[in-house]
C-alpha atoms as a PDB file:
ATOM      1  CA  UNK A   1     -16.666  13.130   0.746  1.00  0.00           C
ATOM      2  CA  UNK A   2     -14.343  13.181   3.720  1.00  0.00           C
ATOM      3  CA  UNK A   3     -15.719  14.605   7.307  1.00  0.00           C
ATOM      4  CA  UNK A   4     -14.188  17.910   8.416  1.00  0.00           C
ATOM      5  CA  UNK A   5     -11.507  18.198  10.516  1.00  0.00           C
ATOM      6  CA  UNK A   6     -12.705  19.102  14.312  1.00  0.00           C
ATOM      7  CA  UNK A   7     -12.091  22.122  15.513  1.00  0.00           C
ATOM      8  CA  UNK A   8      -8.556  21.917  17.419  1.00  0.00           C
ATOM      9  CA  UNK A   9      -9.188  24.806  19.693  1.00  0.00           C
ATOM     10  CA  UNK A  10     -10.427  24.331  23.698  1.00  0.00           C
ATOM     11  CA  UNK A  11     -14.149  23.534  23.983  1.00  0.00           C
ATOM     12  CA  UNK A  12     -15.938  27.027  23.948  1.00  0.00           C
ATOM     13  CA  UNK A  13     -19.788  27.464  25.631  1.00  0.00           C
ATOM     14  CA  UNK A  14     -22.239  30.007  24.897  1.00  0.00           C
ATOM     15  CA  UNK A  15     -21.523  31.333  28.457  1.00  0.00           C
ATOM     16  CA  UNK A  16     -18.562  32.081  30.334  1.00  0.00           C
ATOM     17  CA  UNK A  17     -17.585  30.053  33.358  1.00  0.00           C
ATOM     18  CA  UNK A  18     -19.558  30.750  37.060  1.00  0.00           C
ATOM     19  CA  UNK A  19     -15.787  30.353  39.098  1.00  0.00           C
ATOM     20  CA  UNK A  20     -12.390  29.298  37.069  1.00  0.00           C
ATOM     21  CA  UNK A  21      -9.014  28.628  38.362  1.00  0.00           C
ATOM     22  CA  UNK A  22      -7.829  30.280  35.470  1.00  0.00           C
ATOM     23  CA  UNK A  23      -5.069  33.095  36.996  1.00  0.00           C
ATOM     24  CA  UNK A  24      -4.989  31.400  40.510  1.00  0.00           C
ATOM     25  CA  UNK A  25      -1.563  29.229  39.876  1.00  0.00           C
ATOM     26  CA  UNK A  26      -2.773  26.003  39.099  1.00  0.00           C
ATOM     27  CA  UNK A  27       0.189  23.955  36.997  1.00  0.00           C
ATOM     28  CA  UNK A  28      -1.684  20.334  37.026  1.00  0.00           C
ATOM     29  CA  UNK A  29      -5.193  20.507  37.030  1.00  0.00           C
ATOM     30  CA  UNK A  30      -7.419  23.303  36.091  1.00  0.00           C
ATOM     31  CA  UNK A  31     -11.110  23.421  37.228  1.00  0.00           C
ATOM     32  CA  UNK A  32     -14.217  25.400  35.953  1.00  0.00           C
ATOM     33  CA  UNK A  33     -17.725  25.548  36.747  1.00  0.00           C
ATOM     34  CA  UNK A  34     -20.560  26.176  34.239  1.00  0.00           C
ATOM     35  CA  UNK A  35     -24.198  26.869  33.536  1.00  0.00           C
ATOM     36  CA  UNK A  36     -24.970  26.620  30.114  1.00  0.00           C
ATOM     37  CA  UNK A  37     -28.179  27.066  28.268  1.00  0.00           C
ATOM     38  CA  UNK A  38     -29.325  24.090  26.180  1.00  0.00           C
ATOM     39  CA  UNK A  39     -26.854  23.673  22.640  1.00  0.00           C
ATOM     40  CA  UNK A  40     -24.781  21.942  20.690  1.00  0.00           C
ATOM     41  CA  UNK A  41     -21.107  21.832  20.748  1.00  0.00           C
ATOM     42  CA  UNK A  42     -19.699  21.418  17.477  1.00  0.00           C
ATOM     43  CA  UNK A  43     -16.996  18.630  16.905  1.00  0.00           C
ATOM     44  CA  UNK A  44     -13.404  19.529  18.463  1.00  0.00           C
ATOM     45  CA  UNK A  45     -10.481  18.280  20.172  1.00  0.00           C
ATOM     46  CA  UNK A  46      -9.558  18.513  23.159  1.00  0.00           C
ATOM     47  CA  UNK A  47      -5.724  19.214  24.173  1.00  0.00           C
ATOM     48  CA  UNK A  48      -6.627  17.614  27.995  1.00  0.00           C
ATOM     49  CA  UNK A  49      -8.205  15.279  29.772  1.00  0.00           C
ATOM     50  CA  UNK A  50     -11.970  16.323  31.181  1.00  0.00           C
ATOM     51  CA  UNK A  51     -13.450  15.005  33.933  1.00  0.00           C
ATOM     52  CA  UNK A  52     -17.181  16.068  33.651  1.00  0.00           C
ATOM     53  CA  UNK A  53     -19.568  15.889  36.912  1.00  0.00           C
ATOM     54  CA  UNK A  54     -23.243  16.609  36.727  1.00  0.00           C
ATOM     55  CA  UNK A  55     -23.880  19.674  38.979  1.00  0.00           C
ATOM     56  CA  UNK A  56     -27.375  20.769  38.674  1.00  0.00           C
ATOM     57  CA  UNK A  57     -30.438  19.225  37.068  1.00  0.00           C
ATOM     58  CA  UNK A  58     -31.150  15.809  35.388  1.00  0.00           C
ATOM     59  CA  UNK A  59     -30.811  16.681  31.892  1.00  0.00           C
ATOM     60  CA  UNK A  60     -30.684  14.639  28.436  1.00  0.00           C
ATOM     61  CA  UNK A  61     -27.367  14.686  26.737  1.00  0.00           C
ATOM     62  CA  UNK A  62     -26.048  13.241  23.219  1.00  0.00           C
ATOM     63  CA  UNK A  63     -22.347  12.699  22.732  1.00  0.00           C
ATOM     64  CA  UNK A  64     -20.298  11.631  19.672  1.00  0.00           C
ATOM     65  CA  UNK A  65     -16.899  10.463  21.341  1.00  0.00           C
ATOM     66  CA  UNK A  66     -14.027   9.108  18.869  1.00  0.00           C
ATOM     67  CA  UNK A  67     -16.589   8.302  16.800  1.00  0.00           C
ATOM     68  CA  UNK A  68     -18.728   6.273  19.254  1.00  0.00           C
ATOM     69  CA  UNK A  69     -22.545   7.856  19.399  1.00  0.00           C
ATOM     70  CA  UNK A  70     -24.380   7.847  23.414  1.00  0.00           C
ATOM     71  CA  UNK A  71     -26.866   8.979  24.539  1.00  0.00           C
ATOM     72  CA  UNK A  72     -27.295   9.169  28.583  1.00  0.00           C
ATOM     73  CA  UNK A  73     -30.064  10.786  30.924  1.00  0.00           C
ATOM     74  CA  UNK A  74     -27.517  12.490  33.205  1.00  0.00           C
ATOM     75  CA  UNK A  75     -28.343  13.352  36.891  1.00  0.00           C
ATOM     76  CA  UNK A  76     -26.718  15.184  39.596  1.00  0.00           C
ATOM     77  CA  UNK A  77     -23.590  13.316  40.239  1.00  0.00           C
ATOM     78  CA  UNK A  78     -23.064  11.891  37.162  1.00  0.00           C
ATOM     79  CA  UNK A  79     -19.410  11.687  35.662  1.00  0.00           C
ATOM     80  CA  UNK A  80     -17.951  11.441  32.573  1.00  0.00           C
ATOM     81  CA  UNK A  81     -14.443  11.312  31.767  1.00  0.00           C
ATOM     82  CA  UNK A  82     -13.023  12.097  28.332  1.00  0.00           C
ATOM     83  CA  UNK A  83      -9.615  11.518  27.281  1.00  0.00           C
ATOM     84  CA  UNK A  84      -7.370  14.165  25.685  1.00  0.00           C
ATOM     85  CA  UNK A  85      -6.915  14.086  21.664  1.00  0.00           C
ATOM     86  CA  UNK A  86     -10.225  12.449  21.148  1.00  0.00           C
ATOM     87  CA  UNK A  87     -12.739  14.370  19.076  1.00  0.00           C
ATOM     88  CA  UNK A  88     -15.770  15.468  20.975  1.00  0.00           C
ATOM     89  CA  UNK A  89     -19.211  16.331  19.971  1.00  0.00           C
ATOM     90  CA  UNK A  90     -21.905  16.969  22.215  1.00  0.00           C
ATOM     91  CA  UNK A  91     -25.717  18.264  22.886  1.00  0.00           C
ATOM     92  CA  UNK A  92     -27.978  18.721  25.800  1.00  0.00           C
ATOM     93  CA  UNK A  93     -31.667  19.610  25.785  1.00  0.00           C
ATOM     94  CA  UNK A  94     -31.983  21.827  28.596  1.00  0.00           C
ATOM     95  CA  UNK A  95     -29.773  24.415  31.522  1.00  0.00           C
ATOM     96  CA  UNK A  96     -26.883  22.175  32.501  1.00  0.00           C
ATOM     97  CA  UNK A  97     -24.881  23.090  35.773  1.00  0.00           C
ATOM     98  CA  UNK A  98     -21.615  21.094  35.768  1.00  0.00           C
ATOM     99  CA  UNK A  99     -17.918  21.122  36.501  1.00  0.00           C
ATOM    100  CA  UNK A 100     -15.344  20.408  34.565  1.00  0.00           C
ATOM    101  CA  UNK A 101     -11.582  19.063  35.497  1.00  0.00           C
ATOM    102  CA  UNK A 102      -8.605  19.835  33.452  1.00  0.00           C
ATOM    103  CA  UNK A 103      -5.574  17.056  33.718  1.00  0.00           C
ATOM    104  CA  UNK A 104      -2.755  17.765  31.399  1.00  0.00           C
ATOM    105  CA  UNK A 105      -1.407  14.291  29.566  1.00  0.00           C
ATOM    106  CA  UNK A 106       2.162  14.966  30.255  1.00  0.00           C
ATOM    107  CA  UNK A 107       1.156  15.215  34.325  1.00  0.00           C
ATOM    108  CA  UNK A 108      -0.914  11.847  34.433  1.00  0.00           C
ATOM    109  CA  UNK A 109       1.964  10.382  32.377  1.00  0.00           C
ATOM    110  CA  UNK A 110       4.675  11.459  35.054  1.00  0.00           C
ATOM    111  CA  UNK A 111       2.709  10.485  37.871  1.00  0.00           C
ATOM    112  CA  UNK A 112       2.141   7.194  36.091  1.00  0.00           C
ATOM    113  CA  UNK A 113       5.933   6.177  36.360  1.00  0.00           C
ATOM    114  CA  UNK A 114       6.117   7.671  40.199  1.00  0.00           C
ATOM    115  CA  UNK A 115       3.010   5.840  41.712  1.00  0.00           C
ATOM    116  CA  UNK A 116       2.700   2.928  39.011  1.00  0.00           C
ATOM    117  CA  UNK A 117       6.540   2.522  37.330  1.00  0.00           C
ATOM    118  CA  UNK A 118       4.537   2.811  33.987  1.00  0.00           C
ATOM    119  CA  UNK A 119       3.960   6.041  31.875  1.00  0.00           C
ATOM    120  CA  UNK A 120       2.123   3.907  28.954  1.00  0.00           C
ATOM    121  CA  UNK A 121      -1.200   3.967  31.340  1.00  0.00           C
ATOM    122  CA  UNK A 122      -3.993   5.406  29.441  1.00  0.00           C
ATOM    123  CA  UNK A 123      -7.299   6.660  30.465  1.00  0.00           C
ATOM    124  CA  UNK A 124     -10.295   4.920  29.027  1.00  0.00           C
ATOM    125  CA  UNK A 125     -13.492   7.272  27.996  1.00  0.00           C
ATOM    126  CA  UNK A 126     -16.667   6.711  30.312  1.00  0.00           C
ATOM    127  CA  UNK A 127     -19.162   7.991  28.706  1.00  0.00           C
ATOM    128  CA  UNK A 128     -22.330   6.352  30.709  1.00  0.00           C
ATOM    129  CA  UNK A 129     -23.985   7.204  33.961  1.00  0.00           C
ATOM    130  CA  UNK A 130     -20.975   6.753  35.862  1.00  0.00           C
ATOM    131  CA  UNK A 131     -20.954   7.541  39.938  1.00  0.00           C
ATOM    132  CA  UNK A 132     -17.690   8.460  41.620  1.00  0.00           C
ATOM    133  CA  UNK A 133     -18.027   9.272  45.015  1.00  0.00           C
ATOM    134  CA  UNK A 134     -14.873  10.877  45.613  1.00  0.00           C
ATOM    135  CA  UNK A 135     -14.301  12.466  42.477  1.00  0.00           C
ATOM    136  CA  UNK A 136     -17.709  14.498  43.279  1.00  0.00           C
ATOM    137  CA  UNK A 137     -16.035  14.832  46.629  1.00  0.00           C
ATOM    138  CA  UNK A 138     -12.360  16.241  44.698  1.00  0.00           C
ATOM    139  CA  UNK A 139     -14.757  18.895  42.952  1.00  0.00           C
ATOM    140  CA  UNK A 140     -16.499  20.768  45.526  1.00  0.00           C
ATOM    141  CA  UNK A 141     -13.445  20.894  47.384  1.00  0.00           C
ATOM    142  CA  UNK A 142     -11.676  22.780  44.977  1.00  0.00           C
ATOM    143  CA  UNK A 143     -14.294  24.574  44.009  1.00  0.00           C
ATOM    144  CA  UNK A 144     -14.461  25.319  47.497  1.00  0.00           C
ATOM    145  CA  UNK A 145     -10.506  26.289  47.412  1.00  0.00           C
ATOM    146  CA  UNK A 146     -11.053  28.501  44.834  1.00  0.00           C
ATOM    147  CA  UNK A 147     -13.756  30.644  47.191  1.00  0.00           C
ATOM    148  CA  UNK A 148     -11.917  30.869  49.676  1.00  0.00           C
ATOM    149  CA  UNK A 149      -8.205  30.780  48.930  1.00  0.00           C
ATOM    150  CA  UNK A 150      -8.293  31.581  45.039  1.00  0.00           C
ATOM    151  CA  UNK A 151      -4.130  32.239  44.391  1.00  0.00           C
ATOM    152  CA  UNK A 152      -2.908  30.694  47.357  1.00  0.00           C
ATOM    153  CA  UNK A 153      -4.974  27.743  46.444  1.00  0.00           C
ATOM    154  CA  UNK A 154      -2.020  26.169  44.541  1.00  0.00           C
ATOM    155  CA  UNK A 155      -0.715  23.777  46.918  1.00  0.00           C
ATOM    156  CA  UNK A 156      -3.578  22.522  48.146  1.00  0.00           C
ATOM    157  CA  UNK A 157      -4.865  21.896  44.111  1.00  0.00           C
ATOM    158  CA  UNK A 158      -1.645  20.530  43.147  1.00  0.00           C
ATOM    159  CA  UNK A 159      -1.841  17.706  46.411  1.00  0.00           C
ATOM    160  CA  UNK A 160      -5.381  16.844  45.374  1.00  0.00           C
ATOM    161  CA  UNK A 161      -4.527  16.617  41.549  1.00  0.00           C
ATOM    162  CA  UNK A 162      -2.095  14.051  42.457  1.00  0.00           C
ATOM    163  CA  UNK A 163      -4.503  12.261  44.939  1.00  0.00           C
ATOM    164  CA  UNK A 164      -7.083  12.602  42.067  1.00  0.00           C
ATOM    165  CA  UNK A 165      -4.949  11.350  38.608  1.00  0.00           C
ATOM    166  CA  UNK A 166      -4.045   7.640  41.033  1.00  0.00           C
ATOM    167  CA  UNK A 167      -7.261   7.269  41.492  1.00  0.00           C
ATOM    168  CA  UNK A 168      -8.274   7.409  38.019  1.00  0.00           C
ATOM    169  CA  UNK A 169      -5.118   5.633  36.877  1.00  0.00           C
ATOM    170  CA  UNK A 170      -6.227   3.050  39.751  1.00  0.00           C
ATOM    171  CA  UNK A 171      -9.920   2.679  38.290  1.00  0.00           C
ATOM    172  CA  UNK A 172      -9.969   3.918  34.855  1.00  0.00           C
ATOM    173  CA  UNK A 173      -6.987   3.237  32.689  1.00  0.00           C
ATOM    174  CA  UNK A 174      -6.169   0.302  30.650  1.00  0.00           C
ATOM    175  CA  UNK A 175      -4.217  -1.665  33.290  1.00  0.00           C
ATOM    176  CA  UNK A 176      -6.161  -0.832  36.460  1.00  0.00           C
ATOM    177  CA  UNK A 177      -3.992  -2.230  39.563  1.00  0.00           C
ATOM    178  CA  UNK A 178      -4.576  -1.478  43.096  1.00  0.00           C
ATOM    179  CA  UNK A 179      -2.634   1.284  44.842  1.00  0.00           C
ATOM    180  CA  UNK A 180       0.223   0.033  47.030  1.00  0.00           C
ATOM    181  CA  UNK A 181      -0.123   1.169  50.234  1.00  0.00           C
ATOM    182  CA  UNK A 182       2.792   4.173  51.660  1.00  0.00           C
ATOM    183  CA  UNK A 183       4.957   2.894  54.181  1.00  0.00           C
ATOM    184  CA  UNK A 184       7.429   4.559  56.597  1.00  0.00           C
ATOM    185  CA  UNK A 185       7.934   8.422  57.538  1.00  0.00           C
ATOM    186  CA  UNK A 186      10.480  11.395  57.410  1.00  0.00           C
ATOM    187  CA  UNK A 187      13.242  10.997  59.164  1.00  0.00           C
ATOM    188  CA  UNK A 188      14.051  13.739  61.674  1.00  0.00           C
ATOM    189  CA  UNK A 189      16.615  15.536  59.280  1.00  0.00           C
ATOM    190  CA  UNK A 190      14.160  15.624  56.305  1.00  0.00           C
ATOM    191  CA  UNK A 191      11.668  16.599  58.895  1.00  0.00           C
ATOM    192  CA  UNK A 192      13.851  19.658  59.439  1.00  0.00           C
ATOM    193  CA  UNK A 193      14.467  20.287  56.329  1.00  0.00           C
ATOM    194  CA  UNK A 194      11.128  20.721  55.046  1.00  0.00           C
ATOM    195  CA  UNK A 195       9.933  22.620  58.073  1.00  0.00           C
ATOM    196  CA  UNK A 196      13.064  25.350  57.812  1.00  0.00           C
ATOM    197  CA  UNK A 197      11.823  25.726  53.742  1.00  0.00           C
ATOM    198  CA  UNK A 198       8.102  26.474  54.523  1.00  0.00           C
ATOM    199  CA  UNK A 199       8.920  28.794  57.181  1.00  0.00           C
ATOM    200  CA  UNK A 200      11.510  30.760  54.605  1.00  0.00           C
ATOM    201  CA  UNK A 201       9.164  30.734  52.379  1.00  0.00           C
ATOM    202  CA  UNK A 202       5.957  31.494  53.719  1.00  0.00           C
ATOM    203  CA  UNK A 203       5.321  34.882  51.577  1.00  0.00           C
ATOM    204  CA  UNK A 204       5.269  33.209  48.318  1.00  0.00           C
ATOM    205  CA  UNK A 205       3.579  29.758  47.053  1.00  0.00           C
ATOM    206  CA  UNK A 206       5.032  26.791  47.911  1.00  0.00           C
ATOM    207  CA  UNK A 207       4.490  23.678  45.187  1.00  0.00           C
ATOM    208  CA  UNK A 208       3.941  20.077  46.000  1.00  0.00           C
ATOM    209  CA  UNK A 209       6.968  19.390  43.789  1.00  0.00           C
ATOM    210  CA  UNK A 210       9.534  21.537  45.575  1.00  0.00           C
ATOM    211  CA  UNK A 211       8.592  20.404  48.942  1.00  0.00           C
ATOM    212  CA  UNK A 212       9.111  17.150  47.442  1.00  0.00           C
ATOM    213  CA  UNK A 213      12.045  17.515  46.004  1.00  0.00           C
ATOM    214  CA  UNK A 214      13.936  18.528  49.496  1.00  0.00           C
ATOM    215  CA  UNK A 215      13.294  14.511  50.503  1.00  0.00           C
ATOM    216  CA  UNK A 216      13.345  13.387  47.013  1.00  0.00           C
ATOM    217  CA  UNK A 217      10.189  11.714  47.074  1.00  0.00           C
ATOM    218  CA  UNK A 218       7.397  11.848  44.422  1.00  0.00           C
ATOM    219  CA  UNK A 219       4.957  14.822  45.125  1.00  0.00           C
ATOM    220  CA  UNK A 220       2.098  11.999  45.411  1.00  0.00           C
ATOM    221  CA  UNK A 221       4.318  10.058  47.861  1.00  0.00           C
ATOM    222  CA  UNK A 222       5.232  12.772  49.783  1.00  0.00           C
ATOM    223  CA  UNK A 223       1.526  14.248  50.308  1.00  0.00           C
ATOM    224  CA  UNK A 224       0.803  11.030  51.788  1.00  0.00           C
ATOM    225  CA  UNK A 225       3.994  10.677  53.956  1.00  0.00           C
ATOM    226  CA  UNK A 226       3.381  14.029  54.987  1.00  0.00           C
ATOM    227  CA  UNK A 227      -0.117  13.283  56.668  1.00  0.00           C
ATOM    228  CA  UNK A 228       0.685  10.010  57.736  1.00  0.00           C
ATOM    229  CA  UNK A 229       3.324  12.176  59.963  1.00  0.00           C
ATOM    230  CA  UNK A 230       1.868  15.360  60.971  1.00  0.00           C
ATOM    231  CA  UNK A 231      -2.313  14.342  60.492  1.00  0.00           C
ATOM    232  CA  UNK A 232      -2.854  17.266  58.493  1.00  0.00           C
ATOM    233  CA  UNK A 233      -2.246  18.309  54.816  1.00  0.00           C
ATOM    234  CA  UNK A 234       0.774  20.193  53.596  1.00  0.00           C
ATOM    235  CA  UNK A 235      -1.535  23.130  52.516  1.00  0.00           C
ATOM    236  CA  UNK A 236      -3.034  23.389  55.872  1.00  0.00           C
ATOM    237  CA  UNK A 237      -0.076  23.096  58.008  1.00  0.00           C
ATOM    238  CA  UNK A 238       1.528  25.849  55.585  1.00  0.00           C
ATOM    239  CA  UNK A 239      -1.640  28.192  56.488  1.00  0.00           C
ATOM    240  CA  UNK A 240      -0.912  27.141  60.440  1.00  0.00           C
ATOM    241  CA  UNK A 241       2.340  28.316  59.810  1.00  0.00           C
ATOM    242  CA  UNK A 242       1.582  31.661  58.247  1.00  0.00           C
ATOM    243  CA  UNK A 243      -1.079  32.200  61.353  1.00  0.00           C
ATOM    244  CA  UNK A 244       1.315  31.294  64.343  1.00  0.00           C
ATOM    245  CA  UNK A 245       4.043  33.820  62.043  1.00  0.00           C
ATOM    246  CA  UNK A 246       1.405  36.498  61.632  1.00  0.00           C
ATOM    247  CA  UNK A 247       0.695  36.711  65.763  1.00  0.00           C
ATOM    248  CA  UNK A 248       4.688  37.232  66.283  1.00  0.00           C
ATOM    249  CA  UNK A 249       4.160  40.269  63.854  1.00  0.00           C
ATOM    250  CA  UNK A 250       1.277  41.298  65.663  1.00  0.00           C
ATOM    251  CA  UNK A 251       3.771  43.731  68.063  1.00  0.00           C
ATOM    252  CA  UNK A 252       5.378  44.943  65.545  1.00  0.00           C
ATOM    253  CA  UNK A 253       3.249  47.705  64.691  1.00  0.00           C
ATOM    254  CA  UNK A 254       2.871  46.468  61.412  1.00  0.00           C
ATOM    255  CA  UNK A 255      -0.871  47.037  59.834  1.00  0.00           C
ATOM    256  CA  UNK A 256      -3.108  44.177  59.524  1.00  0.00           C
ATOM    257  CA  UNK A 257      -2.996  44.476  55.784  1.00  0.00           C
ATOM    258  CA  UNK A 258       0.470  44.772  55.734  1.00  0.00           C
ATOM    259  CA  UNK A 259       0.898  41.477  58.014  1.00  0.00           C
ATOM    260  CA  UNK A 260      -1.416  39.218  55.646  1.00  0.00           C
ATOM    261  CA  UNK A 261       0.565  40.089  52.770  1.00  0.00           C
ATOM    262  CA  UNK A 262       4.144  39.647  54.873  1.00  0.00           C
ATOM    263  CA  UNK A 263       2.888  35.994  55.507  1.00  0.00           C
ATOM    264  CA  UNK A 264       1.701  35.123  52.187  1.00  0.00           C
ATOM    265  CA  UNK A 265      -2.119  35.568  52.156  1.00  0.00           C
ATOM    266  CA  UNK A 266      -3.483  37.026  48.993  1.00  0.00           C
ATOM    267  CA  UNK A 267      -5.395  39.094  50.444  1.00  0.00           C
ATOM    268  CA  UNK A 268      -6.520  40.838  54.147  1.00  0.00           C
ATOM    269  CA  UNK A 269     -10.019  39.297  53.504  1.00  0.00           C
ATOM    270  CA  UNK A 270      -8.308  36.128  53.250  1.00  0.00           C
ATOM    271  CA  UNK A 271      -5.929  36.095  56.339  1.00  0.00           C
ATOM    272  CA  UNK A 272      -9.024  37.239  58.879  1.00  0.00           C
ATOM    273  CA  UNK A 273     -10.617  34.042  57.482  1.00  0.00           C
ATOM    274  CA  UNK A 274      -8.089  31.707  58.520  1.00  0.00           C
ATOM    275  CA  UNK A 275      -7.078  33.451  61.175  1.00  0.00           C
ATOM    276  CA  UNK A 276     -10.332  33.620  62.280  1.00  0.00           C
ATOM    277  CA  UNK A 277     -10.601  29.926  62.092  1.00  0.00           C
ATOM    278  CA  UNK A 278      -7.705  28.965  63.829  1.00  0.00           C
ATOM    279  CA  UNK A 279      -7.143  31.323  66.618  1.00  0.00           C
ATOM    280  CA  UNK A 280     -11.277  31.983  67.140  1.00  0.00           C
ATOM    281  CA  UNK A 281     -11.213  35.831  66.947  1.00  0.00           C
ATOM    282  CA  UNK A 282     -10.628  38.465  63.676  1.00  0.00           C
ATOM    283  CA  UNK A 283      -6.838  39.519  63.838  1.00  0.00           C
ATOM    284  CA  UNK A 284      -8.370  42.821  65.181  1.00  0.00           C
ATOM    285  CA  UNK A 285     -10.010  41.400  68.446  1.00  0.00           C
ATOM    286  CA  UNK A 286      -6.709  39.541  68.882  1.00  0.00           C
ATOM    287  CA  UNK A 287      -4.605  42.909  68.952  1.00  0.00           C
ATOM    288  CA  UNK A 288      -7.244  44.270  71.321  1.00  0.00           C
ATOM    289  CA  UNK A 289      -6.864  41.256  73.783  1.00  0.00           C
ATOM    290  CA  UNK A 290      -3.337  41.735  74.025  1.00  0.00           C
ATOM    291  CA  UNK A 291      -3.057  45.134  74.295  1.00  0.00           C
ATOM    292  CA  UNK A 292      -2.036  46.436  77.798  1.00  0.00           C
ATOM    293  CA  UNK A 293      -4.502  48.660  80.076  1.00  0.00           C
ATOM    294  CA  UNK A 294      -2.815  51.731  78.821  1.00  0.00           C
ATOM    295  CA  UNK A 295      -2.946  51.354  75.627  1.00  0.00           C
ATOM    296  CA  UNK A 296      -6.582  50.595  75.377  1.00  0.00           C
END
């Protein structure tokens, strides 16, 4: 008697996800964060790669993995990472808080070739008590992202998905090599060039890969060029951008709602935050300080 076939369809919980970046413009990476009540997830497939970090409690988990049968007392911290078109099987004896990351095969394979000149790298399944610093570190900010930003979160995903898939390439993949270190800087023309796109286009999402493109550089090499030059990321200097462009339209008569969305914010909520942040008072004390004696 033959086994069945898994199940070819997306792992599916008991309970829906806490925060998802589902609808928020991720291409790369996708990211969700569970509680789950103690079960058993029948055998299945998975389509992508899952990074799986231990977010709560120590709990007790059973896995079936390509065939391969472990059994590991997870604790907080804890990572697993579980390569796509393997079949899965798994069971936990208690409430288990974790994250998962989404990586989609065809984007670690083209980052593979950019950063390695290979796109035959394959991830290898940890399925142990494994501790990753900096992946844990990669989760809660995005998770973080999500909070705060939610849609305009794109850019800043798509940088740290890159910064994320070398390092696993780097550590976890059947011909682990050491990341050569980025050398050199825009030149003053592609400089220019990339600051006149983000300020034409600072009322839509900008992707890693376009901005790239303009210097034809990798999106990985470029993220790192970029903060090598400026100190900052290209997320947050895009959000600088949209602040210092949202106190020019502060004369304009223009209502604050209708100045966060002219500037690319998703929301009024999220343009007092950052503006908030960056300029030290809500966009409304800021109109109030620079109002003239008459007018107040």
């Amino acid at each position: 008697m033959t086994n069945p076939t898994p199940n070819k369809l997306p792992l599916i919980l008991p309970r829906s996800p806490i925060l998802t970046s589902d609808g928020s413009n991720w291409d790369n990476i996708h990211f969700a964060y569970f509680q789950q009540p103690a079960c058993e997830v029948p055998e299945h497939v998975s389509p992508r790669h899952t990074l799986c970090l231990n977010a709560g409690k120590p709990v007790r988990l059973d896995q079936v993995v390509d065939g391969h049968r472990q059994a590991v007392d997870s604790i907080p911290g804890d990572l697993a990472i579980y390569p796509a078109a393997l079949s899965q099987q798994f069971r936990w004896d208690r409430e288990a808080e974790f994250f998962n990351l989404f990586l989609e095969p065809s984007f670690l394979t083209q980052v593979s070739y950019d950063v390695f000149g290979s796109d035959r790298l394959e991830l290898i399944p940890q399925l142990g008590t494994l501790s990753d610093p900096l992946v844990h570190q990669i989760s809660l900010a995005l998770k973080t992202s999500l909070e705060i930003d939610g849609k305009n979160s794109s850019l800043y995903a798509d940088a740290i998905a890159h910064a994320l898939v070398v390092h696993l390439l780097a550590r976890y993949s059947t011909q682990s090599r050491p990341i050569k270190p980025i050398t050199g800087g825009f030149s003053q023309t592609q400089w220019q060039q990339v600051v006149d796109f983000i300020h034409a286009n600072l009322d839509r999402n900008i992707c890693l890969a376009e901005l790239a493109e303009i210097v034809r550089l990798s999106p990985y090499h470029f993220a790192h060029v970029f903060k090598k030059s400026t100190n900052t990321s290209p997320h947050q200097y895009v959000i600088r951008c949209r602040i210092e462009r949202a106190k020019q339209l502060m004369v304009t008569g223009l209502s604050i709602a209708e100045i966060a969305h002219t500037v690319g914010f998703a929301s009024q909520g999220h343009f007092t935050s950052h503006f908030k942040r960056l300029v030290g008072v809500t966009p409304k004390v800021f109109l109030q300080q620079r109002a003239t004696p008459q007018e107040r």
